[in-house]
N, C-alpha and C. Protein backbone atom coordinates (compact mmCIF):
# COMPACT_ATOMS: atom_id res chain seq x y z
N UNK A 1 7.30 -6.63 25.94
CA UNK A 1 7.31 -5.19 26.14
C UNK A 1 6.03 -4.81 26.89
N UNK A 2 6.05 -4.17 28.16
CA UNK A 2 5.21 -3.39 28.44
C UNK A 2 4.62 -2.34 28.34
N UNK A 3 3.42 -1.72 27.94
CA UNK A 3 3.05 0.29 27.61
C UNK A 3 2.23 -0.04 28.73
N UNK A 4 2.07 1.69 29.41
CA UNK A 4 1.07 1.77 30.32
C UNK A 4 -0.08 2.20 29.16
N UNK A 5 -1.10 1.81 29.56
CA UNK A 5 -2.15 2.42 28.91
C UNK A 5 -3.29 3.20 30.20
N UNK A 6 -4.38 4.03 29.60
CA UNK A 6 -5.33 4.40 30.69
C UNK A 6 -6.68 4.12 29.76
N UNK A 7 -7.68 3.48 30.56
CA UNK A 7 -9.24 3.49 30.19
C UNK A 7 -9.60 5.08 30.41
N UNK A 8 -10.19 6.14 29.26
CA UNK A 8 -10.71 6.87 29.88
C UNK A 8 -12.64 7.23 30.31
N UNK A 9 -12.76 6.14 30.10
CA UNK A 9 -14.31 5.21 30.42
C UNK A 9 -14.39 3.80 30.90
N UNK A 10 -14.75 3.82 31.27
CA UNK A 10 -15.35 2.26 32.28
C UNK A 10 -15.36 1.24 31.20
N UNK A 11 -16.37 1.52 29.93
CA UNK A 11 -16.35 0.71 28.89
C UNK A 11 -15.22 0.64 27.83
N UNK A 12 -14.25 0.72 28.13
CA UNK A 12 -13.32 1.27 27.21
C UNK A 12 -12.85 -0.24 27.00
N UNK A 13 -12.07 -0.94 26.42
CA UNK A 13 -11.96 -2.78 25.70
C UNK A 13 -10.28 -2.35 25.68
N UNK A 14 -9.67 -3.12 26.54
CA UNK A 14 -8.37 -2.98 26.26
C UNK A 14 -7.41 -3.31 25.09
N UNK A 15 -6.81 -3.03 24.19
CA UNK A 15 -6.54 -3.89 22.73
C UNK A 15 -6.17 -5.26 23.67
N UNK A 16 -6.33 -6.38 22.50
CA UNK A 16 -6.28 -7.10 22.47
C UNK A 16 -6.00 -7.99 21.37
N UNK A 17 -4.97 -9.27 21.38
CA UNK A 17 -4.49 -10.06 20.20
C UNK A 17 -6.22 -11.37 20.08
N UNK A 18 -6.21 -11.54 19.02
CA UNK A 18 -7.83 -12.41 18.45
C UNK A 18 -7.08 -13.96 18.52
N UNK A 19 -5.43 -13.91 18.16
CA UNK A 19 -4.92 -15.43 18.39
C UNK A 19 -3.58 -15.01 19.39
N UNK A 20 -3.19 -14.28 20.01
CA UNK A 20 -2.42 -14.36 21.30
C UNK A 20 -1.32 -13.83 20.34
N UNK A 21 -0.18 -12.88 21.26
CA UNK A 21 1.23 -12.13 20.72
C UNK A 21 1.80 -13.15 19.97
N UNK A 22 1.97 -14.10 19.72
CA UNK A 22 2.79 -14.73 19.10
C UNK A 22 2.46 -15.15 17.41
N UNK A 23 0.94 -15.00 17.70
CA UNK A 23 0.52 -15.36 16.16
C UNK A 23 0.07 -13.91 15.36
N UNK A 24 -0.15 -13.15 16.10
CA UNK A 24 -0.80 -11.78 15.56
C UNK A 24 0.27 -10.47 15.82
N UNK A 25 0.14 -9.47 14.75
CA UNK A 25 1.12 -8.42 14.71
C UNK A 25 -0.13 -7.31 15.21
N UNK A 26 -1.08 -6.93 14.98
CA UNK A 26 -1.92 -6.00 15.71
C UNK A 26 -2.88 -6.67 16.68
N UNK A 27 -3.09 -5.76 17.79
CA UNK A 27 -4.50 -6.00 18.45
C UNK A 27 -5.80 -5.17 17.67
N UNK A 28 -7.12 -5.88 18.13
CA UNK A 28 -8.15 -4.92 18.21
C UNK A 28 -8.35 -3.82 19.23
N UNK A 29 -8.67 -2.95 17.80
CA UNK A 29 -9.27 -1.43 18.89
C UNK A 29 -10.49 -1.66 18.85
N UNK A 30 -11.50 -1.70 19.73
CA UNK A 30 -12.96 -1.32 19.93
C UNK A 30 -13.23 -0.07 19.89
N UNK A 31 -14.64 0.16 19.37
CA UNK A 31 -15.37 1.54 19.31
C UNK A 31 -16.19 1.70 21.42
N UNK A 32 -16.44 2.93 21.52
CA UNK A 32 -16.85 2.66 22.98
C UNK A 32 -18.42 3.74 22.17
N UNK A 33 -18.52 3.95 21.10
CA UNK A 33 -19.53 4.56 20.33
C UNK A 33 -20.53 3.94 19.65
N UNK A 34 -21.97 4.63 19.45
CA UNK A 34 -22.63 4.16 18.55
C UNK A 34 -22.40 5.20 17.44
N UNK A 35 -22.14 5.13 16.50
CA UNK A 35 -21.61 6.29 15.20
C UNK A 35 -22.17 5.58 14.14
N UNK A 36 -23.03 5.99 12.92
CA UNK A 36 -23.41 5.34 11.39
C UNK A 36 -22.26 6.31 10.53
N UNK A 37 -21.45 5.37 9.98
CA UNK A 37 -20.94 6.07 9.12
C UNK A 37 -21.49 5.74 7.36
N UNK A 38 -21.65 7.48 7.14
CA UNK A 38 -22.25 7.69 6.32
C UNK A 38 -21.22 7.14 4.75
N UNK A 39 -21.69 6.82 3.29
CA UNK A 39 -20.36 6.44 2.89
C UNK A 39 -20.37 8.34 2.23
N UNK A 40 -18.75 7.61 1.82
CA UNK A 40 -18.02 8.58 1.79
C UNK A 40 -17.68 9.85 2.61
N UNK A 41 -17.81 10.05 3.63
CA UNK A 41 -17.48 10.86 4.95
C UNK A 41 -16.83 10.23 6.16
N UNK A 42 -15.61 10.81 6.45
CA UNK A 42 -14.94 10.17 7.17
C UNK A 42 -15.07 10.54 8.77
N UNK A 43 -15.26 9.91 9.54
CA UNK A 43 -15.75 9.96 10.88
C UNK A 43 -14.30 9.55 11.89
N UNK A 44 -14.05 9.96 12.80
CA UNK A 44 -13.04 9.66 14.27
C UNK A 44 -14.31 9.16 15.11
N UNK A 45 -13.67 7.71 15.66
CA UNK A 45 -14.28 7.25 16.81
C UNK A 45 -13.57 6.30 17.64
N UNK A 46 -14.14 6.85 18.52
CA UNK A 46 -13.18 6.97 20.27
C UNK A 46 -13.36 5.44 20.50
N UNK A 47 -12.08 5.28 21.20
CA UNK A 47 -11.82 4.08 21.89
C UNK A 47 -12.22 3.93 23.35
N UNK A 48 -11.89 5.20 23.69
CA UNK A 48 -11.69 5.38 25.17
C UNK A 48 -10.30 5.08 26.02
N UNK A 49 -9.41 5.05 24.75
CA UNK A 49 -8.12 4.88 25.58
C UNK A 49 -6.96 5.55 25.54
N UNK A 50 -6.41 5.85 26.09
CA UNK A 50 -4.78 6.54 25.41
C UNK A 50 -3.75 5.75 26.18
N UNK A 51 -2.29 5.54 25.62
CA UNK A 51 -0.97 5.09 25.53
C UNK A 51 0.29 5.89 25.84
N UNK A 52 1.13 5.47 26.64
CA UNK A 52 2.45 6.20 26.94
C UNK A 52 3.33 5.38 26.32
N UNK A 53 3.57 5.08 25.34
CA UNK A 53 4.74 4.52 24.32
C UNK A 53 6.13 5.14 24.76
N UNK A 54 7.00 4.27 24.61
CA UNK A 54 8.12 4.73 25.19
C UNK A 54 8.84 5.62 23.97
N UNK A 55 10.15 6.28 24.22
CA UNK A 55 10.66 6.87 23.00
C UNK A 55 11.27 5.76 22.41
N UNK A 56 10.89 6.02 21.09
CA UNK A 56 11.64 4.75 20.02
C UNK A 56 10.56 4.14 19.45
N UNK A 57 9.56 4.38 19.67
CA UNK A 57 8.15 3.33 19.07
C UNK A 57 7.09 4.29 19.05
N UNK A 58 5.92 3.42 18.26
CA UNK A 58 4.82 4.55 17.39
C UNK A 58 4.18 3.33 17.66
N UNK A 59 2.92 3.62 17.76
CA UNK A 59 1.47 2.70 17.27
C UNK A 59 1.19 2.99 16.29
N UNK A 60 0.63 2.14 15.58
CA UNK A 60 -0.28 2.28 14.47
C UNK A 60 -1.25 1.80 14.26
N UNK A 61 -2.13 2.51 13.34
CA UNK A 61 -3.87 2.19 13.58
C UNK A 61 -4.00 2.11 12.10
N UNK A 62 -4.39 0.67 12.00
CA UNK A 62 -4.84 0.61 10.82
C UNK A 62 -6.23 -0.74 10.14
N UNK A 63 -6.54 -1.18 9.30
CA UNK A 63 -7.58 -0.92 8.59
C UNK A 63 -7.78 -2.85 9.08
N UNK A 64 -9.15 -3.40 9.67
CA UNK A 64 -9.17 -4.86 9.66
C UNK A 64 -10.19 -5.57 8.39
N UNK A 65 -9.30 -6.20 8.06
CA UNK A 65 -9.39 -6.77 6.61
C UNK A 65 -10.89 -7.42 6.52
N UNK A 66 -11.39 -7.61 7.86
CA UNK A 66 -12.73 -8.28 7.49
C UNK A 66 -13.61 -7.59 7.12
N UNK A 67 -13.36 -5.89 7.82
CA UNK A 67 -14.74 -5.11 7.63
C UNK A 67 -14.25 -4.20 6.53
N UNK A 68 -12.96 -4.57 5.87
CA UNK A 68 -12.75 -4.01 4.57
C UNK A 68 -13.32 -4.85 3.25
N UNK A 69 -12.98 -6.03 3.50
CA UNK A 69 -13.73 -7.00 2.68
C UNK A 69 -15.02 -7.00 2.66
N UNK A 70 -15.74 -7.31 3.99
CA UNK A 70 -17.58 -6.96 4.27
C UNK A 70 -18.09 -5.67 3.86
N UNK A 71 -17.06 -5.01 3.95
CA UNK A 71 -18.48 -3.66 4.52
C UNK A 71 -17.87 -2.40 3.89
N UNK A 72 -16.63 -2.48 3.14
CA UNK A 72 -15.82 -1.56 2.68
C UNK A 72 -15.39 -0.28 3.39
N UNK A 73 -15.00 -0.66 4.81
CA UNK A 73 -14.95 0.42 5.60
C UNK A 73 -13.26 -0.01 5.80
N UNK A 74 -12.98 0.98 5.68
CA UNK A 74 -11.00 1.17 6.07
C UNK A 74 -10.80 2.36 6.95
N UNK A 75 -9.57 2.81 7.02
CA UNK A 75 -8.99 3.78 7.88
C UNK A 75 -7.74 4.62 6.76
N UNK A 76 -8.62 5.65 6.16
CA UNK A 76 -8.38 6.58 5.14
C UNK A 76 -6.69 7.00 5.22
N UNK A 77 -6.55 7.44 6.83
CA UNK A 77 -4.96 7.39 6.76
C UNK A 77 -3.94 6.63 7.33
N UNK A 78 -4.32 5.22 6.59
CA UNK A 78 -3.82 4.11 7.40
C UNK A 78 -2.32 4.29 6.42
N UNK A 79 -1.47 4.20 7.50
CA UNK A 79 -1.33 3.76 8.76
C UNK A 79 -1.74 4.75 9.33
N UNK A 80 -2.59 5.35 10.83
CA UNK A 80 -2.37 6.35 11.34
C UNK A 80 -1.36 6.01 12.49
N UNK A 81 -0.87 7.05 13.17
CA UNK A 81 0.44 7.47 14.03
C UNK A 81 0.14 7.79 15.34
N UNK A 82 0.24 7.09 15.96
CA UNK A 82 0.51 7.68 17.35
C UNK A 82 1.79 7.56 18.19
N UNK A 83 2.37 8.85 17.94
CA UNK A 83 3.98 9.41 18.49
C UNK A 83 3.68 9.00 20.25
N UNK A 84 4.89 8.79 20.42
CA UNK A 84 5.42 8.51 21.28
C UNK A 84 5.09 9.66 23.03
N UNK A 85 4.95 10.30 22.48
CA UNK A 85 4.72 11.49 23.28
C UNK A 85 3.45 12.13 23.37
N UNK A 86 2.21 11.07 22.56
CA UNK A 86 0.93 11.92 22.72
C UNK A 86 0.16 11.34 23.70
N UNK A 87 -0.54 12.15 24.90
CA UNK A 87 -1.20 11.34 26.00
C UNK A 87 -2.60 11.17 25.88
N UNK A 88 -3.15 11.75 24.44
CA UNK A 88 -4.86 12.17 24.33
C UNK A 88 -5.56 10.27 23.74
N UNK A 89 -6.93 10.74 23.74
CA UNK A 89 -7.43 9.11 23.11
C UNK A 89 -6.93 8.95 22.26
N UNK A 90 -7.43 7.80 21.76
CA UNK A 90 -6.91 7.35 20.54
C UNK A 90 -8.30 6.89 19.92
N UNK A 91 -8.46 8.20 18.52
CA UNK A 91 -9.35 7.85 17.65
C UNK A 91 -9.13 7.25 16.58
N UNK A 92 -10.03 6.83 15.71
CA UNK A 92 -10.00 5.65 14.71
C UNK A 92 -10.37 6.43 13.90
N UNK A 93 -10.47 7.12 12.53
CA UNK A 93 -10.51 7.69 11.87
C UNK A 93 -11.01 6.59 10.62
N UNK A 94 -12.49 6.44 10.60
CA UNK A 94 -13.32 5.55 9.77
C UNK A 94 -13.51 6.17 8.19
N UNK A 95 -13.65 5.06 7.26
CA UNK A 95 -14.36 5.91 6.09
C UNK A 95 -15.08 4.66 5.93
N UNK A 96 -16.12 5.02 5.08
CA UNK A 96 -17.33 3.74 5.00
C UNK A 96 -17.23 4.08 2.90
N UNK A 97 -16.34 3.02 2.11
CA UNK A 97 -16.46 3.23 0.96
C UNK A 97 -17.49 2.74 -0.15
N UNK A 98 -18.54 1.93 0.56
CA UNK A 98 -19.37 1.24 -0.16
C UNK A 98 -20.49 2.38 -0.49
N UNK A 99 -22.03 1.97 -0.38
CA UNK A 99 -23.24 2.29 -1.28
C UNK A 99 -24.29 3.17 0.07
N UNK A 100 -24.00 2.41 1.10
CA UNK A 100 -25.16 2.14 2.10
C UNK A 100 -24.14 2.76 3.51
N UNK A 101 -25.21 3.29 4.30
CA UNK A 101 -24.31 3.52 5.78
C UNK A 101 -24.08 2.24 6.43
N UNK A 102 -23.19 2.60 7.20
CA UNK A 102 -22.75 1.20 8.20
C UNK A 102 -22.80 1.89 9.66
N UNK A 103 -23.67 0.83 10.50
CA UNK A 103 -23.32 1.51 12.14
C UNK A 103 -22.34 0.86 12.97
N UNK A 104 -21.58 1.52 13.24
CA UNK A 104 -20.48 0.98 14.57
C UNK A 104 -21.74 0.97 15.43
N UNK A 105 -20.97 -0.17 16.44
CA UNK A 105 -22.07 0.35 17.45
C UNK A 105 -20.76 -0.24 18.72
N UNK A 106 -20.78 0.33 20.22
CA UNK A 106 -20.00 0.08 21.19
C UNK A 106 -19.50 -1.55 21.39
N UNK A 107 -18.39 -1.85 21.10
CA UNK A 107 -17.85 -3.21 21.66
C UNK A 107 -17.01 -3.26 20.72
N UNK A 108 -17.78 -3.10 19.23
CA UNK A 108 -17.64 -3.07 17.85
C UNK A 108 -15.83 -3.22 17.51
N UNK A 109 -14.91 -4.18 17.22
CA UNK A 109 -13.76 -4.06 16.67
C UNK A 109 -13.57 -3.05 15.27
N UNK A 110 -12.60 -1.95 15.61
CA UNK A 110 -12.84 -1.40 14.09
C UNK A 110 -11.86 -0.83 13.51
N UNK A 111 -10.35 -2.05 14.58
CA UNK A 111 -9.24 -1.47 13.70
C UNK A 111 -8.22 -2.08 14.09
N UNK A 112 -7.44 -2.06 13.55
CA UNK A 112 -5.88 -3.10 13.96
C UNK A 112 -4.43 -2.23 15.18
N UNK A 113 -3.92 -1.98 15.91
CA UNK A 113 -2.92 -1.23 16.62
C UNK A 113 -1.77 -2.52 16.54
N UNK A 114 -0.86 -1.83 15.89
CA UNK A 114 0.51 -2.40 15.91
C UNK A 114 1.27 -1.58 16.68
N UNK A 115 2.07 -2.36 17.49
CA UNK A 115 3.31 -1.12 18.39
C UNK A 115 4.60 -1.78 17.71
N UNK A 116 5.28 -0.70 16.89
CA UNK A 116 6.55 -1.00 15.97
C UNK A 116 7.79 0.48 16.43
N UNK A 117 9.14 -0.44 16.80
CA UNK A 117 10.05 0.84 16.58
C UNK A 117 10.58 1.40 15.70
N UNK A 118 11.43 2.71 15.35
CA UNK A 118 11.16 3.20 14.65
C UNK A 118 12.48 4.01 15.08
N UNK A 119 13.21 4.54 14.20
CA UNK A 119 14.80 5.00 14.35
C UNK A 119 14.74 6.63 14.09
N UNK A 120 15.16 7.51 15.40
CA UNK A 120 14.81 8.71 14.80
C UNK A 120 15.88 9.39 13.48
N UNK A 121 16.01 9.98 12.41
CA UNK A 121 16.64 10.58 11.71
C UNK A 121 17.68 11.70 11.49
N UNK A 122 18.43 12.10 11.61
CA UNK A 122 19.39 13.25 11.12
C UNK A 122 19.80 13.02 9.94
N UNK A 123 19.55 14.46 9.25
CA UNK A 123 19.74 14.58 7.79
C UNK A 123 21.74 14.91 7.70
N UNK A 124 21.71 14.36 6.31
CA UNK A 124 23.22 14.40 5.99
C UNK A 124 23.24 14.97 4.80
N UNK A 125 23.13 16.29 4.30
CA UNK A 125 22.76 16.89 3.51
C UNK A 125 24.06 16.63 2.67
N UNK A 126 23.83 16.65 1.19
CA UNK A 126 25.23 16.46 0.09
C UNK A 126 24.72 15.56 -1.35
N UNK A 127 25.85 15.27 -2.17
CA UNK A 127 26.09 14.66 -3.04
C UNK A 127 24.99 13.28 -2.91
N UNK A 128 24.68 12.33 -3.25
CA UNK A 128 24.10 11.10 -2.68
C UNK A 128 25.01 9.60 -3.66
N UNK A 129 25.37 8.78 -2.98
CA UNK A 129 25.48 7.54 -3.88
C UNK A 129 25.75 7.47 -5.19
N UNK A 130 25.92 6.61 -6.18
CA UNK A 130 24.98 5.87 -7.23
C UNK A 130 24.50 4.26 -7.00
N UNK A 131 23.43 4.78 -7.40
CA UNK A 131 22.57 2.54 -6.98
C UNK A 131 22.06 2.36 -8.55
N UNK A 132 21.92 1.24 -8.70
CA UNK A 132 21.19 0.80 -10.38
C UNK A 132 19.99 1.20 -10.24
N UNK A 133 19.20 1.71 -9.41
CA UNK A 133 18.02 2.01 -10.27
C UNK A 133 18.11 3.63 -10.51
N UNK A 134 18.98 4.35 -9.55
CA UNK A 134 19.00 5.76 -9.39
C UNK A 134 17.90 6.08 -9.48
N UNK A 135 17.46 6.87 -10.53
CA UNK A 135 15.97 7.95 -10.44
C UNK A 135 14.67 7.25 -10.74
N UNK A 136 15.13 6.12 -11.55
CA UNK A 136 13.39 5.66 -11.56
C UNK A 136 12.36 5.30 -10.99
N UNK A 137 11.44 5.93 -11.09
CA UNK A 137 10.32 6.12 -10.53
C UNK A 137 8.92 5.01 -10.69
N UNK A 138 7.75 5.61 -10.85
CA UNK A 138 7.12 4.74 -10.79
C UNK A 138 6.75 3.94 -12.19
N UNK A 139 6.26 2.93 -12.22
CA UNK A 139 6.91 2.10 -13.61
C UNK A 139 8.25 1.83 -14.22
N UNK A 140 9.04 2.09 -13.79
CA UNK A 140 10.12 1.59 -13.64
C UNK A 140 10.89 0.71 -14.22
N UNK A 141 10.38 -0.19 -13.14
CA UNK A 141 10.99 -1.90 -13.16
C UNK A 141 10.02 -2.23 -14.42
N UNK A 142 9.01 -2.33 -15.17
CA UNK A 142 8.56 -2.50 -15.85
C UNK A 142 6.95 -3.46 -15.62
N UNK A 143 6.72 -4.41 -16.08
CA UNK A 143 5.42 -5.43 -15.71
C UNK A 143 6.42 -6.33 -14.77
């Protein structure tokens, strides 16, 4: 599959797979910023890039396990969304959950982009089914 993408800076790091499309489901997003994120305050930081996704597919931006493990920094509304139809950058929406600030600094990998399709919906309003679990909720199924 091809997306057009646009650099909207010179330094901008095109995503990229760390073991090539075949072994990896996201690329890295790079920061094109120096930003300290403070903990507990959640920060957007720019890639420098935006995406023309075709209709039928979404990116998603979400959280890389190393600097969640290291450094307790994730991506608060992971998955985040980028529709098909939005032409603006694409920010990374950081939270830093540990003790101490952490600095991005420009080059910096600081997030995963998956491109997945995605089926649009029409509601069928009415009666619904019966399935064996019907209403139960959470706890449920039990241990």
């Amino acid at each position: 599959m091809r997306v057009r993408i646009r650099r909207l800076t010179p330094e901008a790091h095109l995503p990229e797979y760390a073991h090539g499309p075949g072994e990896d489901a996201g690329m890295d997003l790079r920061s094109i910023e120096e930003t300290v994120l403070e903990p507990h305050v959640p920060r957007a930081v720019a890639t420098g890039l935006s995406i023309e996704l075709p209709p039928g597919f979404e990116a998603q931006v979400r959280p890389r396990s190393g600097l969640a493990a290291r450094h307790a920094i994730t991506v608060p509304n992971s998955p985040g969304t980028i529709d098909p139809g939005y032409r603006g950058e694409i920010k990374v929406i950081l939270l830093n959950l540990g003790t101490e600030p952490y600095t991005v600094r420009p080059g910096d990998r600081i997030a995963q982009l998956v491109v997945a399709r995605y089926e649009p919906v029409e509601w069928d309003e009415g009666e619904l089914n019966h399935s064996r679990r019907g209403a139960g909720g959470l706890g449920s199924s039990g241990r």
